[in-house]
C-alpha atoms as a PDB file:
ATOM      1  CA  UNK A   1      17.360 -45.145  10.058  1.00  0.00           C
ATOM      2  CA  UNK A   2      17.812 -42.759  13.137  1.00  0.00           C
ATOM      3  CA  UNK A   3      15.870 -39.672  10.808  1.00  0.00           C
ATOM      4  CA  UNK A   4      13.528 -42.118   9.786  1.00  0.00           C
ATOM      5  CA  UNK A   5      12.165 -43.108  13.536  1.00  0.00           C
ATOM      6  CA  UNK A   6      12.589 -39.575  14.335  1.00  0.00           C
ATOM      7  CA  UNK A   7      10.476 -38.288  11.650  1.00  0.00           C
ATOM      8  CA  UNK A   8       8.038 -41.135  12.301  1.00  0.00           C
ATOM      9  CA  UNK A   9       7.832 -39.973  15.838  1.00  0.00           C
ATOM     10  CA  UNK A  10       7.402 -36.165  16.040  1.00  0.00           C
ATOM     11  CA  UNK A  11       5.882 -35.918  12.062  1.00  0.00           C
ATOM     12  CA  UNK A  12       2.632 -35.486  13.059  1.00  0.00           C
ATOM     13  CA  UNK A  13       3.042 -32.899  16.211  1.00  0.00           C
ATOM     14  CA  UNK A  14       5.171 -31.048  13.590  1.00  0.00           C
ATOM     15  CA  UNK A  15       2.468 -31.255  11.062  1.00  0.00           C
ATOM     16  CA  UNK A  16      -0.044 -29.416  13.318  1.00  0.00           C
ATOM     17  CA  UNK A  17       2.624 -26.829  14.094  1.00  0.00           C
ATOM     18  CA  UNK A  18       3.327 -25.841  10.446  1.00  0.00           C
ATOM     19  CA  UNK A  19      -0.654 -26.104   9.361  1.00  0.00           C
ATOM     20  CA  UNK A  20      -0.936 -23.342  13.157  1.00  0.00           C
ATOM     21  CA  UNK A  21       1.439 -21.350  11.494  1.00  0.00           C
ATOM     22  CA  UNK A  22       0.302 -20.849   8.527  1.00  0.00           C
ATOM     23  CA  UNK A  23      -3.352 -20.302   9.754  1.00  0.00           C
ATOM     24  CA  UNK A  24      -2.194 -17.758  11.712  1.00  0.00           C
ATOM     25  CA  UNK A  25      -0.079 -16.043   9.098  1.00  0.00           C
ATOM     26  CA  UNK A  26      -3.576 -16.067   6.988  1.00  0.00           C
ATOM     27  CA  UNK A  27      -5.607 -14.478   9.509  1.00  0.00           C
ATOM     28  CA  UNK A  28      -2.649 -11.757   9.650  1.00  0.00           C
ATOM     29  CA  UNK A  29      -2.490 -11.065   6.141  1.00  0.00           C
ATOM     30  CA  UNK A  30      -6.293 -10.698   6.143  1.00  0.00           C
ATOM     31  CA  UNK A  31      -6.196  -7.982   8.555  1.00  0.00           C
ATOM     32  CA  UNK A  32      -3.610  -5.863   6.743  1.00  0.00           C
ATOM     33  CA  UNK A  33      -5.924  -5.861   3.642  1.00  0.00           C
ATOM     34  CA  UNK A  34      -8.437  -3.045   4.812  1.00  0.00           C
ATOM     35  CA  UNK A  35      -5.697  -0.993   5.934  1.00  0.00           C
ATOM     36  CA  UNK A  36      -3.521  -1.405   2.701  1.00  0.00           C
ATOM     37  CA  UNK A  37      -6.847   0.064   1.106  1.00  0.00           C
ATOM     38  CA  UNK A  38      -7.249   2.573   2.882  1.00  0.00           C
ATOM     39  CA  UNK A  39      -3.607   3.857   2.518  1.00  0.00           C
ATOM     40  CA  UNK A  40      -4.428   3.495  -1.029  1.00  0.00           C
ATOM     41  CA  UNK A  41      -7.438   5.660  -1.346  1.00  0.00           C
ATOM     42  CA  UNK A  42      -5.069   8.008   1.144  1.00  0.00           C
ATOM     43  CA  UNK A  43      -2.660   8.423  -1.682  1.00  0.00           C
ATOM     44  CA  UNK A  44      -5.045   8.395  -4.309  1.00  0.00           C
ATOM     45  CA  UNK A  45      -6.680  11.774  -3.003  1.00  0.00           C
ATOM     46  CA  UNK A  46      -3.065  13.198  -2.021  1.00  0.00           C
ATOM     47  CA  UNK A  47      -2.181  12.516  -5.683  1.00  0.00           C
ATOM     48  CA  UNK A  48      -5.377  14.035  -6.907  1.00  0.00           C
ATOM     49  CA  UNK A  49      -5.099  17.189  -4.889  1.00  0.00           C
ATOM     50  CA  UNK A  50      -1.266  18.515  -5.749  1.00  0.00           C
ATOM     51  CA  UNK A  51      -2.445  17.354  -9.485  1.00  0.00           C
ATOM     52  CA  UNK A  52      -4.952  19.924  -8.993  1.00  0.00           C
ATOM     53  CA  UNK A  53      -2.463  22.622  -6.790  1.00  0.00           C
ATOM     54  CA  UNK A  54       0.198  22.314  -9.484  1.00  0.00           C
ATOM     55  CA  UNK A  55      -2.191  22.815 -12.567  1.00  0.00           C
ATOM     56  CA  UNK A  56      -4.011  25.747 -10.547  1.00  0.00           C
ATOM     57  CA  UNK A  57      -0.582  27.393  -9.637  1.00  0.00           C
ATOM     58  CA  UNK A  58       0.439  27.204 -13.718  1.00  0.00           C
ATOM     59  CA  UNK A  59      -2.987  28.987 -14.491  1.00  0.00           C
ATOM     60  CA  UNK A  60      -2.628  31.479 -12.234  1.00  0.00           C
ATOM     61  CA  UNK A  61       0.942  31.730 -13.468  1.00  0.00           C
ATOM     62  CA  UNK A  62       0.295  31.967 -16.716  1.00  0.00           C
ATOM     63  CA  UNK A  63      -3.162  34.640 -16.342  1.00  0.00           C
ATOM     64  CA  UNK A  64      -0.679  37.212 -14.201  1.00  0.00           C
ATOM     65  CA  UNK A  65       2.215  36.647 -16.956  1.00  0.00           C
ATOM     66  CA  UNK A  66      -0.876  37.443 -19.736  1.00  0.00           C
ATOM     67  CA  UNK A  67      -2.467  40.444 -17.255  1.00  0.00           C
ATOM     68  CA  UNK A  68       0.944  42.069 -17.189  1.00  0.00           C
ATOM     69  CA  UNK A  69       1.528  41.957 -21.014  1.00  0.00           C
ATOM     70  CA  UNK A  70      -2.007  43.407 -21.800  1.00  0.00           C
ATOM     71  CA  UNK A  71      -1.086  46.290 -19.206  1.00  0.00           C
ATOM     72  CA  UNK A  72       2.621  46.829 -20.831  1.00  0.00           C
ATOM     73  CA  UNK A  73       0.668  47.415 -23.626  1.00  0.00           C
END
């Protein structure tokens, strides 16, 4: 009966607390979001451009390796 008065007493206070805190973890989430997509479009170029160094070093690579047979010739 003790919990019961108890709950009866501070349920509403604690009610506005919880609905507070979860406004304000919203509000937080929302302000990560623009930053999260920019991070995203960070990466996406950083995976774009060693794509492109890696496939350009194995071209050039592979055009000496061919230059040198021609001139072993």
């Amino acid at each position: 009966m003790k919990y019961l008065s108890t709950a009866k007493k501070y349920g509403s206070r604690l009610a506005v607390v919880a609905g507070t805190a979860a406004t304000s973890v919203a509000v937080q989430a929302g302000d990560y979001t623009s930053e999260i997509t920019s991070a995203s479009t960070e990466a996406s170029a950083n995976q774009t451009a060693v794509i492109t160094a890696v496939v350009g070093l194995a071209v050039i690579g592979f055009g000496v390796g061919m230059f040198l047979k021609w001139l072993n010739r």
